[in-house]
N, C-alpha and C. Protein backbone atom coordinates (compact mmCIF):
# COMPACT_ATOMS: atom_id res chain seq x y z
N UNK A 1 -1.81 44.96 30.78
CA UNK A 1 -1.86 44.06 31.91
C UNK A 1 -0.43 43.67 32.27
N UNK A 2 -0.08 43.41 33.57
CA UNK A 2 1.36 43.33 34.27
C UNK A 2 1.37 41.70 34.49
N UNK A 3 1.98 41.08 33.93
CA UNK A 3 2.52 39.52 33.84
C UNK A 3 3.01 39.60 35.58
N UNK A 4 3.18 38.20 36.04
CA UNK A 4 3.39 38.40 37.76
C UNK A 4 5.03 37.57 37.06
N UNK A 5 5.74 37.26 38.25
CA UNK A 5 6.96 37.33 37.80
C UNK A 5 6.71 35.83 38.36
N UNK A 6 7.92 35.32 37.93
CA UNK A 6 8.18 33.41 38.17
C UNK A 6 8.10 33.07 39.98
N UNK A 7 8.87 34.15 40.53
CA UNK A 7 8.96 33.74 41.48
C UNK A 7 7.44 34.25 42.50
N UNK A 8 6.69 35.42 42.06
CA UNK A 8 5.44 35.01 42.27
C UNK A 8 4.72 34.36 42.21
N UNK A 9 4.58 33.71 41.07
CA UNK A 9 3.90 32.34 40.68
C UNK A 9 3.76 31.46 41.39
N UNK A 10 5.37 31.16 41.56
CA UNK A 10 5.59 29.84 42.63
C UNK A 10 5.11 30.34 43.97
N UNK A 11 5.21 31.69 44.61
CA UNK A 11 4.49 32.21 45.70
C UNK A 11 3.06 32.18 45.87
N UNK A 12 2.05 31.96 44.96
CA UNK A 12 1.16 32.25 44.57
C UNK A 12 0.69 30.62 44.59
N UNK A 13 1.18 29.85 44.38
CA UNK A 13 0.93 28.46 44.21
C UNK A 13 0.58 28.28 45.76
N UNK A 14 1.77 28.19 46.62
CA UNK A 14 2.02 27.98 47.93
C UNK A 14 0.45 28.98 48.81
N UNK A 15 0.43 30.05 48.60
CA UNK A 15 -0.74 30.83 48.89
C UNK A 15 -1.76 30.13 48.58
N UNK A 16 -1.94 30.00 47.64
CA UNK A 16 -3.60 29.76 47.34
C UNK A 16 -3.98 28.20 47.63
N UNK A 17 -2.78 27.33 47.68
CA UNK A 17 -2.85 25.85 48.51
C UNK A 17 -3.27 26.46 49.97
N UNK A 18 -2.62 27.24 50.33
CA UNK A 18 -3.08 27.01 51.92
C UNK A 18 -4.31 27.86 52.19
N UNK A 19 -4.88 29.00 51.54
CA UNK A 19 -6.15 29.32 51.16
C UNK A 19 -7.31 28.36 51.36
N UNK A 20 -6.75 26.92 50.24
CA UNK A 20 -7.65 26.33 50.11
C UNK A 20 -7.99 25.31 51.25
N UNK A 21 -6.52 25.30 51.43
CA UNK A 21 -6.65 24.22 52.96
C UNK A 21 -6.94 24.48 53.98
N UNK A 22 -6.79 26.29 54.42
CA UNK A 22 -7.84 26.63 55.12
C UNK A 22 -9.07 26.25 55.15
N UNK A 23 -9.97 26.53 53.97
CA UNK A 23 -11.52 26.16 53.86
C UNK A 23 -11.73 24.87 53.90
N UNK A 24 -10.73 23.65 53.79
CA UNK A 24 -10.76 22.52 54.20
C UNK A 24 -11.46 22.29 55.70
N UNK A 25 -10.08 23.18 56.59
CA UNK A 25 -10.06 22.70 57.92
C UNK A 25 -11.53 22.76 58.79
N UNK A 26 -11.96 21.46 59.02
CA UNK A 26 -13.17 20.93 59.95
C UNK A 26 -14.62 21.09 59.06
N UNK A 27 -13.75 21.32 57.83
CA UNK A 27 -15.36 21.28 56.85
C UNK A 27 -15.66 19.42 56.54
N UNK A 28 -17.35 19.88 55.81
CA UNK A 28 -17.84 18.60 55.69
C UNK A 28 -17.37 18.06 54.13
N UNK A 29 -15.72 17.37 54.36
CA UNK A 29 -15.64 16.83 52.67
C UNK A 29 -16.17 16.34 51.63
N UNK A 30 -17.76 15.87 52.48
CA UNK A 30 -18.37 15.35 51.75
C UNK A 30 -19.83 16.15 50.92
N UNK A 31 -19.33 17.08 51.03
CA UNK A 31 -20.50 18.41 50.83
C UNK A 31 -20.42 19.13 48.66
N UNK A 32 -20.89 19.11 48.69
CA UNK A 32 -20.90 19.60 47.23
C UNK A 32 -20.12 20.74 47.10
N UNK A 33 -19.85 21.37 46.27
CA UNK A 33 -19.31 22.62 45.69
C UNK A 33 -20.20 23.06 44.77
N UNK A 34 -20.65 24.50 45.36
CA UNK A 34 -21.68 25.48 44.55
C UNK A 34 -21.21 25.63 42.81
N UNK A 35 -19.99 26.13 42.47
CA UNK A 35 -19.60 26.10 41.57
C UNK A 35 -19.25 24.59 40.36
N UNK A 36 -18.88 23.83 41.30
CA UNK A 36 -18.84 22.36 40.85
C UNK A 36 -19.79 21.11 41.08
N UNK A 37 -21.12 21.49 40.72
CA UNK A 37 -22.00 20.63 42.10
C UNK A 37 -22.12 19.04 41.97
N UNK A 38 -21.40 18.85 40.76
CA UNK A 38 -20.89 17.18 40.38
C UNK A 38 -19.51 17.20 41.07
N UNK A 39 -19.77 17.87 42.03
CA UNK A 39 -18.22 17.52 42.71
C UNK A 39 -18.57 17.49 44.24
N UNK A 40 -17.77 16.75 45.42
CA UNK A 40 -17.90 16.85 46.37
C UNK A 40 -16.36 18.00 47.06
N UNK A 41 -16.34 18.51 47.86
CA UNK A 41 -15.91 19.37 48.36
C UNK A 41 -14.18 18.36 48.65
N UNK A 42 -14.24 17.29 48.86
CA UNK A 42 -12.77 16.36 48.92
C UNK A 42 -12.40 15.83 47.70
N UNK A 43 -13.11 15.88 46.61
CA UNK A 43 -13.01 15.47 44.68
C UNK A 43 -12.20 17.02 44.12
N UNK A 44 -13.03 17.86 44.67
CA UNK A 44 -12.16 19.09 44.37
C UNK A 44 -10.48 19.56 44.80
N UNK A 45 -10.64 19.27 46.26
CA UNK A 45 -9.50 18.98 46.29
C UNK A 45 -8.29 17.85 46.32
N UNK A 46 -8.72 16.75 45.89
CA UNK A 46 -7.94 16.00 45.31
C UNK A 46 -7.94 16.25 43.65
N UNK A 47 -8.90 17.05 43.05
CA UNK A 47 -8.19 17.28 41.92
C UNK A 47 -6.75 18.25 41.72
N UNK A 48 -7.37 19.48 42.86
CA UNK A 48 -5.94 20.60 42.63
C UNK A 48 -4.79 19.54 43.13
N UNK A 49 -5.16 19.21 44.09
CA UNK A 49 -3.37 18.53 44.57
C UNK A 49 -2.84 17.61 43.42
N UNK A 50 -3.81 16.71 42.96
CA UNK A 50 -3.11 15.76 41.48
C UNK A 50 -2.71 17.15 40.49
N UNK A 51 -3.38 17.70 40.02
CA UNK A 51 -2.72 18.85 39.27
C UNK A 51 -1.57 19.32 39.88
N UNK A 52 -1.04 19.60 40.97
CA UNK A 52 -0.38 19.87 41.53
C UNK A 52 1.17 19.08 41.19
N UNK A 53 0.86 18.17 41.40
CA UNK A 53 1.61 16.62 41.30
C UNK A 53 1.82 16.58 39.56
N UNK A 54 1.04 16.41 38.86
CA UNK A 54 1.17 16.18 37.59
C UNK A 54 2.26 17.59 37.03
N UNK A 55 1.64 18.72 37.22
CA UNK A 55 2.92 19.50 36.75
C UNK A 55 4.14 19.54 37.20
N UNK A 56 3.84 19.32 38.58
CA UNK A 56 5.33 18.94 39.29
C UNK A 56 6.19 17.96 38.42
N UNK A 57 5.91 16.44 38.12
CA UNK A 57 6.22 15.64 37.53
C UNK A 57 7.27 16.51 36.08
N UNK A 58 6.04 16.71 35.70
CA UNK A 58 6.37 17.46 33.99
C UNK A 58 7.40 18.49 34.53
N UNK A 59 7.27 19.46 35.39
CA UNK A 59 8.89 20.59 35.24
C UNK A 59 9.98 19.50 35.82
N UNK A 60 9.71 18.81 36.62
CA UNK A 60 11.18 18.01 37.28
C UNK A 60 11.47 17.38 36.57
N UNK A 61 10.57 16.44 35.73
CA UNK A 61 11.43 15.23 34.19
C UNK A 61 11.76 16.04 33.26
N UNK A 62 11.66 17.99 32.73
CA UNK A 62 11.29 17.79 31.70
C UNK A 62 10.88 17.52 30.27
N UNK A 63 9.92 16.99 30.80
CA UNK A 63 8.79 16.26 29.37
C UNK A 63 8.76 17.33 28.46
N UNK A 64 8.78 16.51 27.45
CA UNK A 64 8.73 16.81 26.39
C UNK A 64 7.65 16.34 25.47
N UNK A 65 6.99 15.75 26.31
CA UNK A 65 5.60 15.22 25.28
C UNK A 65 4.76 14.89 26.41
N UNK A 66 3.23 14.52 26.02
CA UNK A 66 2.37 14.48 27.24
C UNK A 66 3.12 13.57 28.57
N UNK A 67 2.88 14.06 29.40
CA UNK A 67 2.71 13.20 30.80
C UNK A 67 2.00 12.42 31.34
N UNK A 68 1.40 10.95 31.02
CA UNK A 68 0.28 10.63 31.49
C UNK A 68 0.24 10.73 33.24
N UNK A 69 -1.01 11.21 33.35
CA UNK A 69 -1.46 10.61 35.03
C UNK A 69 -0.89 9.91 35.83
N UNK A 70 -1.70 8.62 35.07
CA UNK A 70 -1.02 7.35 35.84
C UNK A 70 0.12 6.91 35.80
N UNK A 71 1.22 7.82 35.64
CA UNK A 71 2.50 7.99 36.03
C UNK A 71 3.24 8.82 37.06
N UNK A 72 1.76 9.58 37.28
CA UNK A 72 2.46 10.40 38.65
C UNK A 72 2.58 9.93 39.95
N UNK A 73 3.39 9.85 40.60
CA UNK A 73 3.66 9.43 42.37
C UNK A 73 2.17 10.25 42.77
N UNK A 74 1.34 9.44 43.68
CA UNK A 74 0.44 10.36 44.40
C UNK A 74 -0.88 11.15 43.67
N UNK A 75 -0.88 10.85 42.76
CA UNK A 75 -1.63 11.74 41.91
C UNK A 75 -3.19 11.52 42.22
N UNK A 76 -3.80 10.04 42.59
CA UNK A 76 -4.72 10.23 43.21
C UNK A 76 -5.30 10.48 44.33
N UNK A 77 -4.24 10.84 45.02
CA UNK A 77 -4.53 11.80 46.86
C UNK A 77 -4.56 10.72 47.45
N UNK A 78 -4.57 11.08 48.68
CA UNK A 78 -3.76 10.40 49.75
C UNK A 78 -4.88 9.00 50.40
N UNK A 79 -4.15 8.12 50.47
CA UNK A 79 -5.03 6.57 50.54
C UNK A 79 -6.44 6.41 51.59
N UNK A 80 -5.70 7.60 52.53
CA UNK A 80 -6.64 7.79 53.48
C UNK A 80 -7.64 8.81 53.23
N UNK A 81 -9.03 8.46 54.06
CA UNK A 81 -10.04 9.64 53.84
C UNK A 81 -10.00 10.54 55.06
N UNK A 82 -9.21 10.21 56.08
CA UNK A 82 -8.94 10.88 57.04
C UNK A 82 -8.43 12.87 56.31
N UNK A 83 -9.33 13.68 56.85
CA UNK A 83 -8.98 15.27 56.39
C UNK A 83 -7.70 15.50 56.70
N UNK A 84 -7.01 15.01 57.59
CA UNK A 84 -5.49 15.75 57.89
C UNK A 84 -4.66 14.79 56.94
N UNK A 85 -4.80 13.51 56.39
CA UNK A 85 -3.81 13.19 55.59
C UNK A 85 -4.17 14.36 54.13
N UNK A 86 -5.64 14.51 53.85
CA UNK A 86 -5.45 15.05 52.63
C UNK A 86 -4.77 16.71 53.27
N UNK A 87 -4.94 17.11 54.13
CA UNK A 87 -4.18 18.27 54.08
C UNK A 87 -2.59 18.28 54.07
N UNK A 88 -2.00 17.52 54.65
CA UNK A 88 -0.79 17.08 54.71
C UNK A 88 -0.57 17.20 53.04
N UNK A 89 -1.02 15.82 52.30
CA UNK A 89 -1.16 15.89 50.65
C UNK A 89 -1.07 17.26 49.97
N UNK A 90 -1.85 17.61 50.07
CA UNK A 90 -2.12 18.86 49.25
C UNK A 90 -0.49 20.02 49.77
N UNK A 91 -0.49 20.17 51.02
CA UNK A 91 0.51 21.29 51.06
C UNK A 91 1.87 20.37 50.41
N UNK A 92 2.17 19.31 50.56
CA UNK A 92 3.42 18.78 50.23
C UNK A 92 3.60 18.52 48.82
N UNK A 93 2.37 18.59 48.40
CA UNK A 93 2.51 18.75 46.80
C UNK A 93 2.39 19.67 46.22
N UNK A 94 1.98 21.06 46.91
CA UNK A 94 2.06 22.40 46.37
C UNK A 94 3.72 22.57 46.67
N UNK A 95 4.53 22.62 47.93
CA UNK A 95 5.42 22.72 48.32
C UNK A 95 6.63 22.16 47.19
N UNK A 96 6.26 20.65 46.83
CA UNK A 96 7.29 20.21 45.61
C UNK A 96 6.99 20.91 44.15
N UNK A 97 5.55 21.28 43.83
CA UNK A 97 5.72 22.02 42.59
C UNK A 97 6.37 23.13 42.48
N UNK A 98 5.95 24.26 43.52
CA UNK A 98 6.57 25.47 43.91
C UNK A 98 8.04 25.18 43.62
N UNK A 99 8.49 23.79 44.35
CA UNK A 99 10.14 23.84 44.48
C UNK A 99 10.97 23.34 43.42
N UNK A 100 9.69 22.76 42.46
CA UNK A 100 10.11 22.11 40.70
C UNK A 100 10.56 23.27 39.88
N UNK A 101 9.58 24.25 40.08
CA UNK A 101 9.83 25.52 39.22
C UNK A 101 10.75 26.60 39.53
N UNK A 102 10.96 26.69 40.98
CA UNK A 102 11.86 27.49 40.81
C UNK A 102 13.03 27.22 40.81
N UNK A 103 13.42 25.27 41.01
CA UNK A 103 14.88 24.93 40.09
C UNK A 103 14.52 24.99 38.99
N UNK A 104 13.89 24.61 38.06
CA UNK A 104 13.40 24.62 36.55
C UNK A 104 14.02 26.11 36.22
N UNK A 105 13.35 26.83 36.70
CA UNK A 105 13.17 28.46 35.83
C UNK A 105 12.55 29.08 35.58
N UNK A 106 12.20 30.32 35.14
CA UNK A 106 11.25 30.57 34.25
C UNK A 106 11.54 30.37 32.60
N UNK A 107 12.66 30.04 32.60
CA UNK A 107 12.91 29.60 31.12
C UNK A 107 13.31 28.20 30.81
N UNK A 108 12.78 27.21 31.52
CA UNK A 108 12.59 26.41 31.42
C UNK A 108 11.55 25.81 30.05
N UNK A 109 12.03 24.64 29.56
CA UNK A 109 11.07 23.89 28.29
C UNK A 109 10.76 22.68 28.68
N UNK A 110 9.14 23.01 28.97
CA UNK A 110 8.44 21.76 28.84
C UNK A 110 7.48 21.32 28.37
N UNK A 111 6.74 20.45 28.38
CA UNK A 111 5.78 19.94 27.41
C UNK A 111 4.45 20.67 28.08
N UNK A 112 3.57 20.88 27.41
CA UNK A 112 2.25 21.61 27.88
C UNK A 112 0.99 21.44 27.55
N UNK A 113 0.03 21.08 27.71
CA UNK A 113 -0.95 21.21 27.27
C UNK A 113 -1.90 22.47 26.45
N UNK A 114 -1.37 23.13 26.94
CA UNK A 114 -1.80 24.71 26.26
C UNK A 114 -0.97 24.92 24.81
N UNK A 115 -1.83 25.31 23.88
CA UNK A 115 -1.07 25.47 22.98
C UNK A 115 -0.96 26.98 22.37
């Protein structure tokens, strides 16, 4: 199997945010997800964007030991339920992770959850 390279990654981040924010645009946020059905279709994506945010956090400080949450700027999506603030959200926080990592590196050390 062929590893994708760092700067794909970060390409790949940016892609698949706006993928998702496509299927956002003029949908019903309040609709379930087939795959997640304890989830509503705007829970889902305020989870990727806080993920988004939370690793961001961790490559730009980096941590060296867990990161809590409730330390991230933004992490619970955007104040409004209005759909264009969360789209706004979501790309600007794919946009800063993308832009964490590729000052970081790919050889960058940080703290992880994966062990």
């Amino acid at each position: 199997m062929t590893s994708l390279s760092h700067d794909r990654y970060c390409d790949e981040i940016l892609a698949q945010t706006d993928a998702l924010r496509a299927v956002l645009t003029g949908a019903d946020l309040g609709v379930t997800v087939p795959s997640c059905p304890d989830w509503t279709l705007r829970e889902l994506a305020v989870h990727v964007g806080g993920a988004h945010r939370w690793v961001g956090e961790i490559v730009r400080t980096r941590a060296s030991e867990e990161f809590p949450e409730d330390k991230v700027p933004g992490f619970e999506g955007p104040d409004s339920e209005d759909p264009a603030a969360l789209d706004a959200w979501l790309a600007e926080g794919a946009a800063a992770t993308a832009a964490a990592l590729r000052e970081a590196g790919p050889d960058a050390e940080v703290w992880t959850w994966v062990t």
